[in-house]
C-alpha atoms as a PDB file:
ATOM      1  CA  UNK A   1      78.907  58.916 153.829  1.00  0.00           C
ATOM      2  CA  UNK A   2      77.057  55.774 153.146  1.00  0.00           C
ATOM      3  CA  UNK A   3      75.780  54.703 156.700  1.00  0.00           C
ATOM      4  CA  UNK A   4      73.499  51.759 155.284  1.00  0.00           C
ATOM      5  CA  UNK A   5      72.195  49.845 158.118  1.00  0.00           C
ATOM      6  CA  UNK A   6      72.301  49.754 161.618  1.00  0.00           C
ATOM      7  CA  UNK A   7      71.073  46.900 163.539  1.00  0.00           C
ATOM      8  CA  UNK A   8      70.046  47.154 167.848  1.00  0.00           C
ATOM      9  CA  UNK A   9      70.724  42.911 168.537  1.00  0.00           C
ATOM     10  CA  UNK A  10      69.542  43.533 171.508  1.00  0.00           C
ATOM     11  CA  UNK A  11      70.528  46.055 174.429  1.00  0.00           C
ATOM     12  CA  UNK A  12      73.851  45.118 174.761  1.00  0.00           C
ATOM     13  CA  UNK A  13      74.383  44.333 170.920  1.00  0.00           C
ATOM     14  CA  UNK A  14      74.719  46.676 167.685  1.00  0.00           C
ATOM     15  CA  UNK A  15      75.515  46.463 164.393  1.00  0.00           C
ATOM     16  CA  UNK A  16      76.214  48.967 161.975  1.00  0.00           C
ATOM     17  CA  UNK A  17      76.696  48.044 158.069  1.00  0.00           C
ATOM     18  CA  UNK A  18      78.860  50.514 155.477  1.00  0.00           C
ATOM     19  CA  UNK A  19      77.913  50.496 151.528  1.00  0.00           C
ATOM     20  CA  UNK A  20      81.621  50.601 150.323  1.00  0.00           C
ATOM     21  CA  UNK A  21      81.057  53.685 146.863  1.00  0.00           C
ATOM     22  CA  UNK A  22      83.937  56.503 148.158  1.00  0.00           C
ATOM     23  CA  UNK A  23      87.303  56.217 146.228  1.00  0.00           C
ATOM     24  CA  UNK A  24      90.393  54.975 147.722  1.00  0.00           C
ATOM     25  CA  UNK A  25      91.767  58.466 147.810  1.00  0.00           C
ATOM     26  CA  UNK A  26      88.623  59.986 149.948  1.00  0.00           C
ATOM     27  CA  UNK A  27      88.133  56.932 152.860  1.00  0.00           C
ATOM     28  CA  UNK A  28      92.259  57.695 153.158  1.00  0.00           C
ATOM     29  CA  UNK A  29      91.389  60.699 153.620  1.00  0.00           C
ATOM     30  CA  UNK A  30      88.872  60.605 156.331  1.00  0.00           C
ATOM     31  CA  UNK A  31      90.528  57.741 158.176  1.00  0.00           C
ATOM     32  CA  UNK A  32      92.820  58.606 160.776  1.00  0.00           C
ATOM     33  CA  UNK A  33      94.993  55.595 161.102  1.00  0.00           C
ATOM     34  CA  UNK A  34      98.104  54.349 163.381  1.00  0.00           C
ATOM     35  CA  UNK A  35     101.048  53.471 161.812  1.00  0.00           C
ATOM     36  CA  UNK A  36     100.795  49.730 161.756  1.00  0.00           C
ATOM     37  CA  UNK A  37      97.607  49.759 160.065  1.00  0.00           C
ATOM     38  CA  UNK A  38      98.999  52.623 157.640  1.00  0.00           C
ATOM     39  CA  UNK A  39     101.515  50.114 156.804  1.00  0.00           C
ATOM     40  CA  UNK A  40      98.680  47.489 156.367  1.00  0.00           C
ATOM     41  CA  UNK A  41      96.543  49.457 153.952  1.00  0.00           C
ATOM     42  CA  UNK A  42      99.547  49.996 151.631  1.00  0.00           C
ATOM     43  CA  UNK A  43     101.113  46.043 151.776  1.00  0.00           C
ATOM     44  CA  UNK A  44      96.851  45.066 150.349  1.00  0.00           C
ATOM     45  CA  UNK A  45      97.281  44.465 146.957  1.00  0.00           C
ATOM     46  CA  UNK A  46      93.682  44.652 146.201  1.00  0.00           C
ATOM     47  CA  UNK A  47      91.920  48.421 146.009  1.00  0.00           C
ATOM     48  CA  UNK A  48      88.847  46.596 147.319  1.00  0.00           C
ATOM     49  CA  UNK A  49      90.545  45.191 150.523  1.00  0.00           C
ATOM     50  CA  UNK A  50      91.968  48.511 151.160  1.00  0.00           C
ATOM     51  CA  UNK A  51      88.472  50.246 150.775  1.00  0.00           C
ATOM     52  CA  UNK A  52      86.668  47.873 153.174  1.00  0.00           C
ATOM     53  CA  UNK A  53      89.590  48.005 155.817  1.00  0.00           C
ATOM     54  CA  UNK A  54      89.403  51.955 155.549  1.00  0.00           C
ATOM     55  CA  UNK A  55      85.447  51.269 156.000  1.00  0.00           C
ATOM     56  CA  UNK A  56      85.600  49.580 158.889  1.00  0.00           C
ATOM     57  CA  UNK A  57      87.514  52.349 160.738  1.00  0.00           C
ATOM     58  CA  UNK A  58      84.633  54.311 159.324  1.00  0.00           C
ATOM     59  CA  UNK A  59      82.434  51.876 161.067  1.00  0.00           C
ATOM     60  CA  UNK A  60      84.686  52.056 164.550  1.00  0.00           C
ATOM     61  CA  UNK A  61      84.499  56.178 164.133  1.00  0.00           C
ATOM     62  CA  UNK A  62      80.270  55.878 164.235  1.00  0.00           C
ATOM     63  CA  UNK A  63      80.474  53.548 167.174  1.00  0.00           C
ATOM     64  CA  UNK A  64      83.069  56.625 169.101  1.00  0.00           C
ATOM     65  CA  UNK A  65      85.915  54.803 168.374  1.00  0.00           C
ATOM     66  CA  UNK A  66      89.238  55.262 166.544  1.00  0.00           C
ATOM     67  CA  UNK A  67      91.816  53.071 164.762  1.00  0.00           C
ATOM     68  CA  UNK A  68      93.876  53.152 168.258  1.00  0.00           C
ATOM     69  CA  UNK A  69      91.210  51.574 170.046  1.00  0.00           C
ATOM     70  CA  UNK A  70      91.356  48.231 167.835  1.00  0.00           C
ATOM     71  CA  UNK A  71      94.054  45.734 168.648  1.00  0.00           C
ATOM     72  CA  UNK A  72      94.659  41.987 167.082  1.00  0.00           C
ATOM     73  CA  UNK A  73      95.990  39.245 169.248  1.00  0.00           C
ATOM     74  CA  UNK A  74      98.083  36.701 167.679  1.00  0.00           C
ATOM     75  CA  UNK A  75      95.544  34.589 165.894  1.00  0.00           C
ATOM     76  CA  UNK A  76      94.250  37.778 164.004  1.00  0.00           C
ATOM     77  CA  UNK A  77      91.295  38.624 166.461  1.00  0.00           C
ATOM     78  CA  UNK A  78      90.596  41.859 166.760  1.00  0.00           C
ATOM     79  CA  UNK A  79      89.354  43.000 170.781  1.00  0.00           C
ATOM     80  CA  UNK A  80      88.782  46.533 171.584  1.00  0.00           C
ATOM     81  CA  UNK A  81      90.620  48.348 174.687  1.00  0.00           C
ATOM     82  CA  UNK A  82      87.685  48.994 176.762  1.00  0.00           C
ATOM     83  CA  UNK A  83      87.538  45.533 177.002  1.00  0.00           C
ATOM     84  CA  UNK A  84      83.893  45.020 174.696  1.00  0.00           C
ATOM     85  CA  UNK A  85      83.723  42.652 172.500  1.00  0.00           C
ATOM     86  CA  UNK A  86      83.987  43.378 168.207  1.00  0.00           C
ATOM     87  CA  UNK A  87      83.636  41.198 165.576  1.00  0.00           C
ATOM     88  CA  UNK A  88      84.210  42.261 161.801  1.00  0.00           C
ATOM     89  CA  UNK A  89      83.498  41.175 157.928  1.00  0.00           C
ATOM     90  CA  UNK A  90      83.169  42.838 154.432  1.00  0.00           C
ATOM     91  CA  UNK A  91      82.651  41.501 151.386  1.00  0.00           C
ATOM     92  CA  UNK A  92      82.404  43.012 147.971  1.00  0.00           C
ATOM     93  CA  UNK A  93      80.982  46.622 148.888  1.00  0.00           C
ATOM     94  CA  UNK A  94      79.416  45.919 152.102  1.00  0.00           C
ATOM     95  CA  UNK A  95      81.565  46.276 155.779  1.00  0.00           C
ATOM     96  CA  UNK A  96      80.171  45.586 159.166  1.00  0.00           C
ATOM     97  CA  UNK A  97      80.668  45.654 162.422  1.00  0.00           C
ATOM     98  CA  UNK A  98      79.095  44.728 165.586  1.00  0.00           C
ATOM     99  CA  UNK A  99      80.394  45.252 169.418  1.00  0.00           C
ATOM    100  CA  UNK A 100      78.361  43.886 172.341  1.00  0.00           C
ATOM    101  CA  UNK A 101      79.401  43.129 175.969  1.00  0.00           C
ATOM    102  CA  UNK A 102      79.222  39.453 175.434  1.00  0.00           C
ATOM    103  CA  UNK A 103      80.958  37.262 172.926  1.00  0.00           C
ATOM    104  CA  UNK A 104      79.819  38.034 169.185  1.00  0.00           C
ATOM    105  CA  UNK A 105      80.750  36.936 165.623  1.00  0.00           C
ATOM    106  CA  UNK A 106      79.445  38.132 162.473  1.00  0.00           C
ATOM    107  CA  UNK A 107      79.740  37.286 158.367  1.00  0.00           C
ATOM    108  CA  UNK A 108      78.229  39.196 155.658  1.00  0.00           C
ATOM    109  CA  UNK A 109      78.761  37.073 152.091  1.00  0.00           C
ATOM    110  CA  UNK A 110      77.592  38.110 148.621  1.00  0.00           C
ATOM    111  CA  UNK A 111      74.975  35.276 147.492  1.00  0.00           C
ATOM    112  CA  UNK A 112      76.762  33.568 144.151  1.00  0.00           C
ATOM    113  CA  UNK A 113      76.327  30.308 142.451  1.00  0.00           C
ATOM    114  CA  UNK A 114      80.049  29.467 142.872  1.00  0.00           C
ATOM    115  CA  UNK A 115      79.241  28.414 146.568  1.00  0.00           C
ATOM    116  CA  UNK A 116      77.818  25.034 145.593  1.00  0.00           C
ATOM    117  CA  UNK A 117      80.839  24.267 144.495  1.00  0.00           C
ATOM    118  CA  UNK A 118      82.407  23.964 148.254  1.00  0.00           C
ATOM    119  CA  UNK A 119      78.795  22.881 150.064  1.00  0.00           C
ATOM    120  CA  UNK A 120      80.141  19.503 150.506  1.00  0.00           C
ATOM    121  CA  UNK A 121      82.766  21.224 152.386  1.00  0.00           C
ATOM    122  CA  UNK A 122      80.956  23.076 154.975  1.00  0.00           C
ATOM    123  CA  UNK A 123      77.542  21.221 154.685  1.00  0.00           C
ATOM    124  CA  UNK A 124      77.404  18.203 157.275  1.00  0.00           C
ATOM    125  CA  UNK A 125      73.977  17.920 159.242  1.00  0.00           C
ATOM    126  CA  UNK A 126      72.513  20.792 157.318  1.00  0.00           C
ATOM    127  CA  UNK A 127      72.091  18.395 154.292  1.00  0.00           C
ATOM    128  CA  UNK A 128      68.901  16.334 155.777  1.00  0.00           C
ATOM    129  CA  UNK A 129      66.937  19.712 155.201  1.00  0.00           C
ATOM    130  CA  UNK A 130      68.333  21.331 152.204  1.00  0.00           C
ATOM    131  CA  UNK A 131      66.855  20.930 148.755  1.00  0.00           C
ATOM    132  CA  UNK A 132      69.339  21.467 145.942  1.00  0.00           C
ATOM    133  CA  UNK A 133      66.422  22.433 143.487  1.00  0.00           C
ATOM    134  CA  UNK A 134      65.041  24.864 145.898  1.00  0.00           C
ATOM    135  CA  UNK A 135      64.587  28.380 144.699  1.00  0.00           C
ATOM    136  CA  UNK A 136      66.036  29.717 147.682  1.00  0.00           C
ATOM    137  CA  UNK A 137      68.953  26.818 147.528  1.00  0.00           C
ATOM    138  CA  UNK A 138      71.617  29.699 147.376  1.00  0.00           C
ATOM    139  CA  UNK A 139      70.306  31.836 149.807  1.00  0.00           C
ATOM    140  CA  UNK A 140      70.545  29.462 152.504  1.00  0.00           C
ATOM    141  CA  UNK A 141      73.694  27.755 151.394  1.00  0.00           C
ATOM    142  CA  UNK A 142      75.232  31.627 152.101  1.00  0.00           C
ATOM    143  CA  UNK A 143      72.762  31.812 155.505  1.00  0.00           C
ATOM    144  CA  UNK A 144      74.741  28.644 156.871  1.00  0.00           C
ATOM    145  CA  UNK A 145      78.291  30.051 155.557  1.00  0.00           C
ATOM    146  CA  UNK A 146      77.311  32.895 157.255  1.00  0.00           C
ATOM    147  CA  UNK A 147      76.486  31.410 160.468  1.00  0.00           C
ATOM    148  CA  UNK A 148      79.458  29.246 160.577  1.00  0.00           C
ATOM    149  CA  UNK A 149      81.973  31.597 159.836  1.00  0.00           C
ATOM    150  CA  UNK A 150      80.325  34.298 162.346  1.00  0.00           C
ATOM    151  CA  UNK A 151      80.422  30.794 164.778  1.00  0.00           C
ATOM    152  CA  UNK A 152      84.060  30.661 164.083  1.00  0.00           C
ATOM    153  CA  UNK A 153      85.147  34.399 164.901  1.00  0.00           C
ATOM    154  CA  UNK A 154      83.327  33.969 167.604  1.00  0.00           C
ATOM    155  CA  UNK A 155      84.238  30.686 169.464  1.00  0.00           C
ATOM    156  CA  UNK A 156      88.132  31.605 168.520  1.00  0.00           C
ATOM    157  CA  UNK A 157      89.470  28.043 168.595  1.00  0.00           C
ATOM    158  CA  UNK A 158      91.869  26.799 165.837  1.00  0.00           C
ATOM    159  CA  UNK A 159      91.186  23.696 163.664  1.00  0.00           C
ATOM    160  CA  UNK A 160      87.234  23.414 164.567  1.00  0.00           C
ATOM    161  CA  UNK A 161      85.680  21.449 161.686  1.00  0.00           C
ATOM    162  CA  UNK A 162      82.677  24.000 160.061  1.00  0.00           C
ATOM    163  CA  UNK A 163      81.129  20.313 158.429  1.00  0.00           C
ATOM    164  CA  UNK A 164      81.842  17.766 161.656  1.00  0.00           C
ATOM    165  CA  UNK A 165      81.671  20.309 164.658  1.00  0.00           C
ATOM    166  CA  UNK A 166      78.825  23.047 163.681  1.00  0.00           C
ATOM    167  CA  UNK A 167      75.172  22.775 163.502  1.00  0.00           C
ATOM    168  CA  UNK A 168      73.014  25.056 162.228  1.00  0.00           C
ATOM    169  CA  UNK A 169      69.249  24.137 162.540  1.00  0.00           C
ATOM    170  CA  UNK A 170      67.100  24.955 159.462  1.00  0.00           C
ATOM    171  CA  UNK A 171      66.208  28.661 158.204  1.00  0.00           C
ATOM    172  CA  UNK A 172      63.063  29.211 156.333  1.00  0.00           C
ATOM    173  CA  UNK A 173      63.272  31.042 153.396  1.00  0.00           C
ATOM    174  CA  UNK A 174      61.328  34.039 155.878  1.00  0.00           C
ATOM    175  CA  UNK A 175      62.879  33.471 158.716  1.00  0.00           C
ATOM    176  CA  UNK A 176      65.114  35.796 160.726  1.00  0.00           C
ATOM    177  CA  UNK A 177      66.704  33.633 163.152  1.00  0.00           C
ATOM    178  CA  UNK A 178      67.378  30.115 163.987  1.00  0.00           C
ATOM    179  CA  UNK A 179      70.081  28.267 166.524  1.00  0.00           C
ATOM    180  CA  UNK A 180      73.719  26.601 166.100  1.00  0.00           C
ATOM    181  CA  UNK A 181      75.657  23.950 167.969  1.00  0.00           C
ATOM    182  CA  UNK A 182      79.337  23.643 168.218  1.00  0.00           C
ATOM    183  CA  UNK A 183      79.831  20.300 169.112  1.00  0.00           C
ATOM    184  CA  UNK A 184      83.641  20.055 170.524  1.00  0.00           C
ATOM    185  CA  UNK A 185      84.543  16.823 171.862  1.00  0.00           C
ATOM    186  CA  UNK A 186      82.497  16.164 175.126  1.00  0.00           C
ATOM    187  CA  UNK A 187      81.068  20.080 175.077  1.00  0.00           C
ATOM    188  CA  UNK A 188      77.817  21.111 173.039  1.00  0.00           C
ATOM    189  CA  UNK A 189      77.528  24.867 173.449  1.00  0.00           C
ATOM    190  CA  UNK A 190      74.508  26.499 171.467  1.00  0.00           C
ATOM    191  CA  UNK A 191      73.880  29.841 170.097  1.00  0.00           C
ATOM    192  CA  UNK A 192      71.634  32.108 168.550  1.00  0.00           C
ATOM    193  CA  UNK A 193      71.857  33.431 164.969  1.00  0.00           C
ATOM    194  CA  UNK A 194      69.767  36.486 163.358  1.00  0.00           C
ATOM    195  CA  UNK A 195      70.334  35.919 159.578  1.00  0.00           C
ATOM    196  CA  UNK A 196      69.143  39.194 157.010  1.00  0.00           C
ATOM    197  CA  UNK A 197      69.241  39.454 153.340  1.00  0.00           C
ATOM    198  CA  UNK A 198      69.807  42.619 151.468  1.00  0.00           C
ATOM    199  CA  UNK A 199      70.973  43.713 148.030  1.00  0.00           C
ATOM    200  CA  UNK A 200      71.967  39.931 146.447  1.00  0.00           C
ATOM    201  CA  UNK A 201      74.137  39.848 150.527  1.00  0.00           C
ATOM    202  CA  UNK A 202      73.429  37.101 152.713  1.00  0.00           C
ATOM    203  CA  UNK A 203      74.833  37.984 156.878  1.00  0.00           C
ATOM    204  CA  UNK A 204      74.560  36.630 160.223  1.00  0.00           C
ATOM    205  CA  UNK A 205      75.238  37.496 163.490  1.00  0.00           C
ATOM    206  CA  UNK A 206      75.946  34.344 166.306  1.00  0.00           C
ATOM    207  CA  UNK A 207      76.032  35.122 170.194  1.00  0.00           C
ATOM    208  CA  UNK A 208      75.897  32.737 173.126  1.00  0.00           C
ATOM    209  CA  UNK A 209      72.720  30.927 173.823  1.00  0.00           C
ATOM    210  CA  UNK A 210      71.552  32.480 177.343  1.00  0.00           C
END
């Protein structure tokens, strides 16, 4: 089983990634699932959203935990029992999940062309740094979705503006990590954010700034 990454934050932080190549048939076969999420898995429409949800239980087995041990509160967040805190994402053939004792989010995008086509929708301050005719233009377009979207799971608060409210300072086209701002009305809270490339994938991982 296709174990492809796993990622030690730091000590109380760790990621583990899943390359999504079993069949439908053999992750159902090697999940063992509740009934609500049984139910779940057969309402997706899409074989590939059924795949990575099956993944990420494959994910929550590596970590010692089961399907049981994963709840969602009412805006779709999922929390763990224990009381650590998870954050999940997939995308294309790629899952991941990370669980840490402090707040966490995390994104994992597939780098395409298509996402210029809704940078004036997430790209506010970002836009003094960025050059459009940069060869790495894409990459760091998906570094900044990343970010922002891992920002979002993370800071769990409805109707925060990814262009008005988060900041992401600039990434090199090197670099590893870099810091965000969520700016919500009189409150700046900052963050840190370890960005990785792999396979034509952009991802990020946010956490509170200590």
């Amino acid at each position: 089983m296709p174990l492809y990454k796993t990622i030690q934050v730091n000590s109380q932080t760790n990621v583990k990634i899943w390359h999504i190549v079993e069949s439908l048939d053999f992750l159902m076969s090697n999940t063992d699932l509740k009934e609500e999420s049984r139910q779940r898995v057969q309402k997706m429409k899409s074989e590939l959203h059924q795949r990575a949800f099956l993944s990420v239980r494959l994910l929550l087995k590596a970590f010692g935990y089961s399907d049981s041990d994963l709840i969602y509160d009412e805006y779709g967040k999922p929390h763990l029992e224990n009381g650590l805190f998870i954050s999940i994402s997939h995308s294309y053939t790629y899952a991941a999940v990370v669980i840490s004792t402090s707040a966490v989010g995390i994104d994992i995008e597939k780098q395409r062309q298509k996402i210029t086509a809704i940078a004036s929708k997430f790209i506010g301050y970002e836009a003094a740094y960025l050059n459009i005719y940069s060869e790495h233009y894409i990459k760091q377009l998906t570094w900044i979705w990343c970010i922002k979207e891992s920002l979002y799971k993370l800071y769990a608060k409805l109707g925060v503006s990814f262009k008005e409210q988060m900041l992401v300072l600039p990434i090199g086209a090197d670099q590893e990590s870099t810091t965000a701002w969520i700016l919500d009305k009189n409150q700046r809270q900052r963050f840190e954010a370890l960005v990785l490339e792999f396979n034509g994938f952009g991802f990020a991982i946010t956490t509170p700034s200590k």
